[in-house]
C-alpha atoms as a PDB file:
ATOM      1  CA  UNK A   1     -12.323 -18.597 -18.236  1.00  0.00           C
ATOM      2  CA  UNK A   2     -10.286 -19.115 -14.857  1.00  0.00           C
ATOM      3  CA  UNK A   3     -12.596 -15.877 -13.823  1.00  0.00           C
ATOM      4  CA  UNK A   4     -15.814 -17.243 -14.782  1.00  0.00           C
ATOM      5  CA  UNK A   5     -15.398 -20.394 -12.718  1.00  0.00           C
ATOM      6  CA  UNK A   6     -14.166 -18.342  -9.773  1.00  0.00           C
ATOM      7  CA  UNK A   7     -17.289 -16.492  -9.988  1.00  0.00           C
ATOM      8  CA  UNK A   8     -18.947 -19.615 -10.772  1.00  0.00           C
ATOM      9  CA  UNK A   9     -17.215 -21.242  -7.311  1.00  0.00           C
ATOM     10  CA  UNK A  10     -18.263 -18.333  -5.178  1.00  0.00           C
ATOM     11  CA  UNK A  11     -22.042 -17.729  -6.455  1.00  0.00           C
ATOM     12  CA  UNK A  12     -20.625 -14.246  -7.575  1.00  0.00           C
ATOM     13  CA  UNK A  13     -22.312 -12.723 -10.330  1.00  0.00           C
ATOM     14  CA  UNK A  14     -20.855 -12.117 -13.506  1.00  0.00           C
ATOM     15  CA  UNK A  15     -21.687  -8.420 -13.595  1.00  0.00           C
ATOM     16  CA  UNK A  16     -19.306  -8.512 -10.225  1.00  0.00           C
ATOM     17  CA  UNK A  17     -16.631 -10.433 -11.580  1.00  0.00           C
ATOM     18  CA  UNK A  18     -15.956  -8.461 -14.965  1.00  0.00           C
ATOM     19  CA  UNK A  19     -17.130  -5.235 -14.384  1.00  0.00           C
ATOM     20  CA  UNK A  20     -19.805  -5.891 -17.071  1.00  0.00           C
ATOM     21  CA  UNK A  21     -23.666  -4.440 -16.408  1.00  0.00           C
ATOM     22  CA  UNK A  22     -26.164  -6.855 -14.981  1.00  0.00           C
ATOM     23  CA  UNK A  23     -29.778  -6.673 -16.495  1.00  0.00           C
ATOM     24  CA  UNK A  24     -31.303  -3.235 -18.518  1.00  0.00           C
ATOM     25  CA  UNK A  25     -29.077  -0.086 -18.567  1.00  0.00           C
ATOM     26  CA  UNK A  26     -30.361   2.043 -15.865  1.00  0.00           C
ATOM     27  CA  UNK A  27     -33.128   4.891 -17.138  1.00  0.00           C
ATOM     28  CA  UNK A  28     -31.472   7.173 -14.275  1.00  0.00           C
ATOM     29  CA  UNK A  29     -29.250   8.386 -11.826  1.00  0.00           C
ATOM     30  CA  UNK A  30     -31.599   6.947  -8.885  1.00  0.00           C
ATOM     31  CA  UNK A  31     -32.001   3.756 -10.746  1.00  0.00           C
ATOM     32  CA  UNK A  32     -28.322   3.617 -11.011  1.00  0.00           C
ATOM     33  CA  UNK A  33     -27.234   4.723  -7.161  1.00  0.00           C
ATOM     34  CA  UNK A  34     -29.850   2.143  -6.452  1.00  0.00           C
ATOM     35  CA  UNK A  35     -28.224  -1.025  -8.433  1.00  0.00           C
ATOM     36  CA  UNK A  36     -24.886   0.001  -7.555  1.00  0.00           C
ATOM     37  CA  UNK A  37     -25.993   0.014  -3.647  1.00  0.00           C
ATOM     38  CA  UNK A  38     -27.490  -3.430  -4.168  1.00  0.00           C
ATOM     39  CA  UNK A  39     -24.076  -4.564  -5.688  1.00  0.00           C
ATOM     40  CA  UNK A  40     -21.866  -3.257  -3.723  1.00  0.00           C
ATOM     41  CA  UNK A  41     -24.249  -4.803  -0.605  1.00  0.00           C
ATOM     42  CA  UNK A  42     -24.018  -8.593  -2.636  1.00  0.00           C
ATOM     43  CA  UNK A  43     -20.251  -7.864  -2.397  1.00  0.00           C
ATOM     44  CA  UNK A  44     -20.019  -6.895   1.520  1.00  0.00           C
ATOM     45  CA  UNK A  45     -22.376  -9.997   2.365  1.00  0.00           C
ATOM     46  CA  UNK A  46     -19.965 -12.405   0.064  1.00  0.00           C
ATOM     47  CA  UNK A  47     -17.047 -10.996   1.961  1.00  0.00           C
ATOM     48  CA  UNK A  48     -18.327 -11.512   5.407  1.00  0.00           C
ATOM     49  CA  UNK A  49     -19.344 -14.954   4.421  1.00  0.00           C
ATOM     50  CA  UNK A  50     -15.788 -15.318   3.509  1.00  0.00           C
ATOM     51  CA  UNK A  51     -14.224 -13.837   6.753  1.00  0.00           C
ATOM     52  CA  UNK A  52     -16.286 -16.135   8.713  1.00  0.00           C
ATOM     53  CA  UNK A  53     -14.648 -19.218   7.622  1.00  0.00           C
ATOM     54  CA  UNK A  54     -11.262 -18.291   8.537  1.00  0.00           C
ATOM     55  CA  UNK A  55      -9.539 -18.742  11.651  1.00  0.00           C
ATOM     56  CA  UNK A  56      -9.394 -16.395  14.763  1.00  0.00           C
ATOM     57  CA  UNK A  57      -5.944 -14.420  13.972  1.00  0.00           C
ATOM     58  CA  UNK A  58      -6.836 -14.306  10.240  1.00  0.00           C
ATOM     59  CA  UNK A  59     -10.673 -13.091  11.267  1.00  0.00           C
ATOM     60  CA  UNK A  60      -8.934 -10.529  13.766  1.00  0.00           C
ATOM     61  CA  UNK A  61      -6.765  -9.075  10.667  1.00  0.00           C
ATOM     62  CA  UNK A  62      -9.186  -8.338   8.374  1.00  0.00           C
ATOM     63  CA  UNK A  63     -10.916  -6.643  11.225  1.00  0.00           C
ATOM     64  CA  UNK A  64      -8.122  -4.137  11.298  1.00  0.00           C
ATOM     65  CA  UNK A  65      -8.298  -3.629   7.402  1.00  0.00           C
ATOM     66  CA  UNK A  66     -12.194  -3.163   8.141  1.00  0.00           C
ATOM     67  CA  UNK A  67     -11.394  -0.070  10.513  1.00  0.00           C
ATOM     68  CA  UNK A  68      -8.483   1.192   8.390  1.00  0.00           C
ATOM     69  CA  UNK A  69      -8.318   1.193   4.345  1.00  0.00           C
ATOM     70  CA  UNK A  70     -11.323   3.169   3.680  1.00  0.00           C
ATOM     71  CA  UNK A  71     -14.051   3.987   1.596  1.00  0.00           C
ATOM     72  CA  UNK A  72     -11.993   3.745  -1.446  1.00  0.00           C
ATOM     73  CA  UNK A  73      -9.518   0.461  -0.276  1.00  0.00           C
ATOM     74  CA  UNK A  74     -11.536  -1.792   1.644  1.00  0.00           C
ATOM     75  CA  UNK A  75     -14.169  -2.146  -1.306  1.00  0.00           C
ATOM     76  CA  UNK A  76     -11.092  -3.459  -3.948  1.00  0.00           C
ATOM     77  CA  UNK A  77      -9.817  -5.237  -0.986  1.00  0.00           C
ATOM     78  CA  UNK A  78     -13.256  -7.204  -0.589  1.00  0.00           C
ATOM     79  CA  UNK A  79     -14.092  -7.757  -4.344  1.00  0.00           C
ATOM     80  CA  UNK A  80     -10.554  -9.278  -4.641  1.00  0.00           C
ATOM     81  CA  UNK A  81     -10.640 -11.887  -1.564  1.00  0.00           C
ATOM     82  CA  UNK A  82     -14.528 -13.343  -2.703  1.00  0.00           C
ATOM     83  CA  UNK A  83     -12.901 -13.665  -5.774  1.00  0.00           C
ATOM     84  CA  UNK A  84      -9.692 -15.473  -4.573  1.00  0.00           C
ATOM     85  CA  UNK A  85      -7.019 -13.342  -5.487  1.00  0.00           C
ATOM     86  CA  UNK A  86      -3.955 -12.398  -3.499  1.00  0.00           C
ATOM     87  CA  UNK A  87      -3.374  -8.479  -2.247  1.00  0.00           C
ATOM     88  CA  UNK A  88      -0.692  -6.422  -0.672  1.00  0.00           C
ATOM     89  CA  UNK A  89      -3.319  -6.671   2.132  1.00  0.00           C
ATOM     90  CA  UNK A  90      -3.101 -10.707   2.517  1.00  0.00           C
ATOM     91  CA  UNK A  91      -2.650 -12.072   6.010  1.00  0.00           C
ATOM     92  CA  UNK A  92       1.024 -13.064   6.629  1.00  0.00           C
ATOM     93  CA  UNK A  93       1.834 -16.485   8.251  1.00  0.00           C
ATOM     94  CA  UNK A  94       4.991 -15.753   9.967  1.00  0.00           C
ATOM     95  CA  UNK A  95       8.058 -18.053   9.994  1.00  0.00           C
ATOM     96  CA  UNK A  96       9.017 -17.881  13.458  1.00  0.00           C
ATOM     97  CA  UNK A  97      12.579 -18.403  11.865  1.00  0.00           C
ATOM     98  CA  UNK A  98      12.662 -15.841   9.778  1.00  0.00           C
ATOM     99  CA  UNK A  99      12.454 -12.147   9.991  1.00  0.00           C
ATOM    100  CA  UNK A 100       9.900  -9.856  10.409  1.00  0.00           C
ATOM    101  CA  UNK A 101       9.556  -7.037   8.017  1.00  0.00           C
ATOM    102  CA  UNK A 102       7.161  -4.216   7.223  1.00  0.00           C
ATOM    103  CA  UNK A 103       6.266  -2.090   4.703  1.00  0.00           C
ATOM    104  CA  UNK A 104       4.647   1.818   5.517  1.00  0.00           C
ATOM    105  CA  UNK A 105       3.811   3.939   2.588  1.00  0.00           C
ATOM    106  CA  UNK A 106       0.822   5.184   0.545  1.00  0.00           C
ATOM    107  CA  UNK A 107       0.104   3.517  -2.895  1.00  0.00           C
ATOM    108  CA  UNK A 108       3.098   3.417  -4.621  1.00  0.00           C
ATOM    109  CA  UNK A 109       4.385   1.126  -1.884  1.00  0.00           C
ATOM    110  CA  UNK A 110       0.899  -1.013  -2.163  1.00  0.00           C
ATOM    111  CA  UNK A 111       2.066  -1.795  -5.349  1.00  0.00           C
ATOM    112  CA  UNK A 112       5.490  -2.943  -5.001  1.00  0.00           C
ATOM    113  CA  UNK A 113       4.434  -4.581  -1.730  1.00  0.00           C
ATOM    114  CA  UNK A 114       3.649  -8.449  -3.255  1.00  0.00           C
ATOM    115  CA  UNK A 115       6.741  -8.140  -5.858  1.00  0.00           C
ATOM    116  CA  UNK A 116       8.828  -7.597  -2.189  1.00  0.00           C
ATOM    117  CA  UNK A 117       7.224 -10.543  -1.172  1.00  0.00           C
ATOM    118  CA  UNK A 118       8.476 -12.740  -3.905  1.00  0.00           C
ATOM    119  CA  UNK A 119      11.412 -11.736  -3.986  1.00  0.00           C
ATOM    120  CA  UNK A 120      12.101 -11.913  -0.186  1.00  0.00           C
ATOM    121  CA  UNK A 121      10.101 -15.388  -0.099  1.00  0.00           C
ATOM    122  CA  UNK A 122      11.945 -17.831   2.330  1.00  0.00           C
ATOM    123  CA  UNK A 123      13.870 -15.174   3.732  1.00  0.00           C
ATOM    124  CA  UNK A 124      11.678 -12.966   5.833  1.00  0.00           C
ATOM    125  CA  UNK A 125       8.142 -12.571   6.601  1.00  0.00           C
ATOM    126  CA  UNK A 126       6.704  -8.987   4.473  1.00  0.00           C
ATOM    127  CA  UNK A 127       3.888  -7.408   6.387  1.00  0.00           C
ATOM    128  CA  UNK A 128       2.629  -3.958   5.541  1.00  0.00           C
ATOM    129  CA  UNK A 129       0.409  -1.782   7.421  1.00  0.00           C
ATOM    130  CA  UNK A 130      -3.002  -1.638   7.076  1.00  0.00           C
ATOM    131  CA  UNK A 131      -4.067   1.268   4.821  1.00  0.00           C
ATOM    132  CA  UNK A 132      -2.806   3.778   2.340  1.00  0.00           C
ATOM    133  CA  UNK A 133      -0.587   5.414   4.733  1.00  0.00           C
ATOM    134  CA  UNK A 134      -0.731   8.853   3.102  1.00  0.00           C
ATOM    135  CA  UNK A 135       0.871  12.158   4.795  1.00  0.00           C
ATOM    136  CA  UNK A 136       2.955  12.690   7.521  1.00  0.00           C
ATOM    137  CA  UNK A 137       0.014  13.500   9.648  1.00  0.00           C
ATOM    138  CA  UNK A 138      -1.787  10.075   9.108  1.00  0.00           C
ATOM    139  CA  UNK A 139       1.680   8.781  10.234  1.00  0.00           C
ATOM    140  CA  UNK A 140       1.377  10.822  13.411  1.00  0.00           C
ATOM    141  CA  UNK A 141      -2.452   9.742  14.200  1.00  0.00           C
ATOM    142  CA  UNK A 142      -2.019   6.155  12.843  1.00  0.00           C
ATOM    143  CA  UNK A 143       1.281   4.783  13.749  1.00  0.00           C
ATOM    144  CA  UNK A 144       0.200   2.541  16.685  1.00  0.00           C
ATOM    145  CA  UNK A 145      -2.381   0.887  14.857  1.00  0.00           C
ATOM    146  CA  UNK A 146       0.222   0.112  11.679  1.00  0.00           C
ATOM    147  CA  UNK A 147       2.367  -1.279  14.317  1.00  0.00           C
ATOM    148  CA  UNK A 148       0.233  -3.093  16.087  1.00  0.00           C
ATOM    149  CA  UNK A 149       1.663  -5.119  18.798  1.00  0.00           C
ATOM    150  CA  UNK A 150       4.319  -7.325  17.146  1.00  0.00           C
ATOM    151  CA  UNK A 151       8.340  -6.883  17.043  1.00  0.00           C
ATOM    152  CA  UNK A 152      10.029  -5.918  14.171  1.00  0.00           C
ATOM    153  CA  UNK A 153      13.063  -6.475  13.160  1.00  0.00           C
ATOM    154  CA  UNK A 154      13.357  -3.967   9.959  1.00  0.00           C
ATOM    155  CA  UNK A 155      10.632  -1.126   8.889  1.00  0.00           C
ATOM    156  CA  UNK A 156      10.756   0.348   5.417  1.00  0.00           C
ATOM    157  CA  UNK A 157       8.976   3.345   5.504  1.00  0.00           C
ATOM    158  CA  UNK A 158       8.288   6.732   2.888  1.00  0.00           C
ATOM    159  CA  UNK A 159       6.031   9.453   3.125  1.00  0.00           C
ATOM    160  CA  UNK A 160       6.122  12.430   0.353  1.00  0.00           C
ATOM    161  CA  UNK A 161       3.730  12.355  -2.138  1.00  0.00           C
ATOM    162  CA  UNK A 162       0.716  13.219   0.273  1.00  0.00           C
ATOM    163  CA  UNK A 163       2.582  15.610   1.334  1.00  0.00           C
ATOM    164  CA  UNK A 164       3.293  17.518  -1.663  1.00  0.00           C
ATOM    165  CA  UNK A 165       1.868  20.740  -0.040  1.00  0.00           C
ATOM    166  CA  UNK A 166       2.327  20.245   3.371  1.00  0.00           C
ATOM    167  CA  UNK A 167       4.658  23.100   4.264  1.00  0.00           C
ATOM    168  CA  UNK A 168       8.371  21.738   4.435  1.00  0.00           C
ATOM    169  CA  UNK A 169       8.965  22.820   8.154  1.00  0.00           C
ATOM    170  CA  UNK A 170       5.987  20.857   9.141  1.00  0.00           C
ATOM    171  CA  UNK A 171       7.092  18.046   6.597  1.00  0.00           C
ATOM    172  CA  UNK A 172      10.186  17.826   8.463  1.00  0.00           C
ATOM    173  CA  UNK A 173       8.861  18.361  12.023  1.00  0.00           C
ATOM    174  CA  UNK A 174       6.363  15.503  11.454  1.00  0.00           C
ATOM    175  CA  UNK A 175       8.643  13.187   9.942  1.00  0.00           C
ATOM    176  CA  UNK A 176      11.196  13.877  12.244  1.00  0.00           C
ATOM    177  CA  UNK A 177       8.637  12.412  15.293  1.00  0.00           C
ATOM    178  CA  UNK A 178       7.557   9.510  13.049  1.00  0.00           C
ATOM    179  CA  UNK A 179      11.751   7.798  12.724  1.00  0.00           C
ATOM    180  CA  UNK A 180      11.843   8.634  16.615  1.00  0.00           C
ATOM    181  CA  UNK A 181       8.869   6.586  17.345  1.00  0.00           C
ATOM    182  CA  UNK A 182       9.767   3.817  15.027  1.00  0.00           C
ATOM    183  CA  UNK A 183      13.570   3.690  16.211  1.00  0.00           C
ATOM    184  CA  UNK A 184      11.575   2.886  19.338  1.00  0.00           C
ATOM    185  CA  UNK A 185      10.386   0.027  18.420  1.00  0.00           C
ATOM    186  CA  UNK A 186      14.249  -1.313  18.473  1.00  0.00           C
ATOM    187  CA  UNK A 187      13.774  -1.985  14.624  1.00  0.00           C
ATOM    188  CA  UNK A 188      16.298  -1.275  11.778  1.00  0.00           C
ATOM    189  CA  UNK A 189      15.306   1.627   9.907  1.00  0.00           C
ATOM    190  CA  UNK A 190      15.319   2.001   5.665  1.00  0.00           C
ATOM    191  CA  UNK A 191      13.797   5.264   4.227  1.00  0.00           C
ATOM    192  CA  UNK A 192      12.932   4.924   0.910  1.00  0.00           C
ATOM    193  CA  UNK A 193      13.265   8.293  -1.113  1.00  0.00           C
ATOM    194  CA  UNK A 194       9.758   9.103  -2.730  1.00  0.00           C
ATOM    195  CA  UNK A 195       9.891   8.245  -6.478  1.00  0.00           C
ATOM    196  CA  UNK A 196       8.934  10.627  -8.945  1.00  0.00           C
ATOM    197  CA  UNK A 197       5.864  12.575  -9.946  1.00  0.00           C
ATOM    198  CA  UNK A 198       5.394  14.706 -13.273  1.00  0.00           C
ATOM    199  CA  UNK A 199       4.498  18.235 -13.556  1.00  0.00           C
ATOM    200  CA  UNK A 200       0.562  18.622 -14.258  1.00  0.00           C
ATOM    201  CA  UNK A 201      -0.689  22.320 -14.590  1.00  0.00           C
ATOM    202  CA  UNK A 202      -4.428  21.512 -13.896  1.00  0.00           C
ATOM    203  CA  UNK A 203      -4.044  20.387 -10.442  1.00  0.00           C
ATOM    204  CA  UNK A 204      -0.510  22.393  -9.654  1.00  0.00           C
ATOM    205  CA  UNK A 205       1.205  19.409  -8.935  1.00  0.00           C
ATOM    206  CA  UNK A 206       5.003  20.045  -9.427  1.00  0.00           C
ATOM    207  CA  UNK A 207       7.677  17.388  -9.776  1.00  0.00           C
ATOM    208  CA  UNK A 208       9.871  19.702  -8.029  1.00  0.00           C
ATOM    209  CA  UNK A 209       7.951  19.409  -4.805  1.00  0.00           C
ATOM    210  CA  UNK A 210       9.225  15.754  -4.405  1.00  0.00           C
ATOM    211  CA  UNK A 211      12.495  16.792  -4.992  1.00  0.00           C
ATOM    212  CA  UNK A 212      12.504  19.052  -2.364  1.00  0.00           C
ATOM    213  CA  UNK A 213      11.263  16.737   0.228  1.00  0.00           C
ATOM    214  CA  UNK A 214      13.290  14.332  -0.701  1.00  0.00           C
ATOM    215  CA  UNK A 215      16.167  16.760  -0.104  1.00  0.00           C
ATOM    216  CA  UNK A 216      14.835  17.441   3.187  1.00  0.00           C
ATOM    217  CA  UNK A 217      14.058  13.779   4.200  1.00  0.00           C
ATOM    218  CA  UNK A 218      17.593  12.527   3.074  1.00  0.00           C
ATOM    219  CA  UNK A 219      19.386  15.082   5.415  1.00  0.00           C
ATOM    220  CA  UNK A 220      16.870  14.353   8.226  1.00  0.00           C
ATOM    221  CA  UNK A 221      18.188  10.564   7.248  1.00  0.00           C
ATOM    222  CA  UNK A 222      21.260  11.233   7.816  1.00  0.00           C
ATOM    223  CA  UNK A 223      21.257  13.449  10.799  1.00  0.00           C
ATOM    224  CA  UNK A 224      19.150   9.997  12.657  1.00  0.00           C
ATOM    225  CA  UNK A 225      21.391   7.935  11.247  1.00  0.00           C
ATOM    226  CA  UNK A 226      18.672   6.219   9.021  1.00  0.00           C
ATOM    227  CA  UNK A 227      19.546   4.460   5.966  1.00  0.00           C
ATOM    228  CA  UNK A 228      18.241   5.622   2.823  1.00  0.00           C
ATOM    229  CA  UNK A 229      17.174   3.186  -0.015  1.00  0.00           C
ATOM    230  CA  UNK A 230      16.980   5.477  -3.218  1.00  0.00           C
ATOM    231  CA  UNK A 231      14.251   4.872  -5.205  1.00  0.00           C
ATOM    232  CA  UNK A 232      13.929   8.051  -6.800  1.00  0.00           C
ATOM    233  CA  UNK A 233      17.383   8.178  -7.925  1.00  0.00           C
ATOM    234  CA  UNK A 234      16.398   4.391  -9.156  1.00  0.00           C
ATOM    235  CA  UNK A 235      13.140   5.166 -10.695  1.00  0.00           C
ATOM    236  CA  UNK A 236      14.092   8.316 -12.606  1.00  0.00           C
ATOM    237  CA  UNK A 237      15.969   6.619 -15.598  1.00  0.00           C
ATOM    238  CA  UNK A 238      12.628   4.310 -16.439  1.00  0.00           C
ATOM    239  CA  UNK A 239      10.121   7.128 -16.491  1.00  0.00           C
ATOM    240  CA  UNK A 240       8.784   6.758 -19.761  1.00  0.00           C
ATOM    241  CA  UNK A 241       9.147   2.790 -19.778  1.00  0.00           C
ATOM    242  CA  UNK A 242       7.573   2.748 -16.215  1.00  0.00           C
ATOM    243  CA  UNK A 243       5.015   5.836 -15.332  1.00  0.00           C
ATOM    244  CA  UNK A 244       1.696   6.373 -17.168  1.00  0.00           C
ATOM    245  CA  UNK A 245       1.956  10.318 -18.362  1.00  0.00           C
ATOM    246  CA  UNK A 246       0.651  12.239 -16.044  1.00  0.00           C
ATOM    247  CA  UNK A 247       0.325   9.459 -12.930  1.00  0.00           C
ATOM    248  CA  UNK A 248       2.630   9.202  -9.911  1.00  0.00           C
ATOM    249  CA  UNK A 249       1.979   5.625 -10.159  1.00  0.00           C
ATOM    250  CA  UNK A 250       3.455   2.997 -12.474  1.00  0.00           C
ATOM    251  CA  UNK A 251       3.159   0.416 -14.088  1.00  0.00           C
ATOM    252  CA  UNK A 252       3.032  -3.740 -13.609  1.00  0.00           C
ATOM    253  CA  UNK A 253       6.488  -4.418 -14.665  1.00  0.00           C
ATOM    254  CA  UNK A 254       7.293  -0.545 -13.155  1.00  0.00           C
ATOM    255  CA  UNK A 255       6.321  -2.290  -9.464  1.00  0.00           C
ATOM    256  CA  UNK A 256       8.267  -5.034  -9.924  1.00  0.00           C
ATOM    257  CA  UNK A 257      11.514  -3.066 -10.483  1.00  0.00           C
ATOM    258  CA  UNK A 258      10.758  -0.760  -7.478  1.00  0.00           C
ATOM    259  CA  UNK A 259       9.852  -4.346  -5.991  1.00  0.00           C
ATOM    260  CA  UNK A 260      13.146  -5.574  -6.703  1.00  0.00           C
ATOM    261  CA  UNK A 261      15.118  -2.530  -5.613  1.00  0.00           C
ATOM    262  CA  UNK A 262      12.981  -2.843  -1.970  1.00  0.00           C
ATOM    263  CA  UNK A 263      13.872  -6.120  -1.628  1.00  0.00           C
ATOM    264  CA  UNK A 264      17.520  -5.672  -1.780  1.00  0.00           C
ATOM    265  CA  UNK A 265      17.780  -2.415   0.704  1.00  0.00           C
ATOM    266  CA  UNK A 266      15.571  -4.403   3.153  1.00  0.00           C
ATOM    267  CA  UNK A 267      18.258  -7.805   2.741  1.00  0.00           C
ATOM    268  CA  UNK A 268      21.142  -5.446   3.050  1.00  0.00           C
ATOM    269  CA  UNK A 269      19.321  -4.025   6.578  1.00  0.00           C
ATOM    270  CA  UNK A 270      19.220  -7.708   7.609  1.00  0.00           C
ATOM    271  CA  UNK A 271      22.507  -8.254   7.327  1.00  0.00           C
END
């Protein structure tokens, strides 16, 4: 119900709001391109109406997540603001009194990102950079813009599963430039070790290809002097309570523990 009205609120057609087809089936696959186009237009109009009612820093923001998440993010990312609902992505109205925080990683850390948030609410402000931050080499290209031009006081930061085949000398080279450049910045530093991923033939993706990396990253940790928040070591034990088979993702309740466990590294770095 609380979804109908939203749509309701917003003009929004249903067909937008649940996912459910709008008119006749289409008779075929131009008819089809052609009413997805049309809806996925309705939806980018809707947005911009949206981002033009908010103010100039808010307007600037969304900017940044229009040049950044993608073909695949930015569409989710505009479907859920017409319809009113809160993102990893949300603008963050910092506390000048409290601390600023933020959060690089690809997906996995997307989805812990607003359990972070609860948990640290009142006690620092959570940003996270603007995109699926994927490999190593996005890090390299990207890292300016994920910054942007605030100070931070701590960075949480993991890249591994993008980088599941990158070759581990360039793993390490590459990560090894990314801590320099954020140690710049004058922040504290938390690596979080990448959590799991199971074994799946078809696409020769190898659980022990995390493990090495994460070998790899926690020496490089140490060697920089970069403290290491251990979610794989934390993650492992839930497994089959937390990740879908076959998925390196998890889970609602799965986010919130890896939520949980982020939230207390990054209060420890505050201390």
């Amino acid at each position: 119900m609380k979804l109908l009205l939203a749509a309701a609120a917003l003009s929004i057609p249903l067909s937008l709001a649940t996912g459910a087809p709008s008119g006749a089936e289409p008779t075929n696959a131009e008819e089809a391109a052609a009413k997805k186009a049309a809806a996925e237009a309705e939806v980018s109009a809707k947005y911009s109406e949206w981002v033009a009612t908010l103010s100039a820093d808010r307007q600037a923001w969304e900017k940044v997540l229009q040049e950044n998440l993608g073909n695949f993010y930015l569409p989710i990312h505009q479907k859920e603001k017409i319809m009113g609902r809160s993102n990893a992505w949300d603008f963050v109205e910092d506390d000048p009194t409290l601390p600023r925080v933020l959060l690089i990683g690809d997906s996995v850390s997307r989805g812990y990102t607003q359990a972070v948030r609860r948990e640290l609410s009142g006690k620092a402000n959570v940003h996270r950079a603007p995109a699926n931050c994927g490999p190593t080499k996005a890090g390299i290209d990207k890292l300016g813009v994920w910054l942007g031009d605030g100070k931070w006081d701590l960075i949480h930061f993991n890249f591994g599963i993008h980088d599941r085949a990158t070759p581990i000398p360039e793993y390490r080279a590459r990560l090894s430039q990314i801590v320099d450049r954020l140690a710049a910045t004058g922040a504290k530093l938390v690596w979080a070790a990448t959590t799991p991923i199971p074994d799946v033939a078809a696409t020769k993706q190898t659980a022990a290809s995390i493990v090495e990396r994460n070998e790899v990253a926690a020496a490089l940790m140490k060697e920089k002097g970069v403290a290491v928040n251990d979610l794989f070591a934390a993650m492992t034990p839930h497994l089959a309570e937390y990740q879908p088979p076959a998925d390196v993702h998890f889970t609602g309740p799965g986010y919130d523990f890896l939520g949980a466990k982020v939230a207390a590294a990054i209060g420890a770095g505050l201390k």
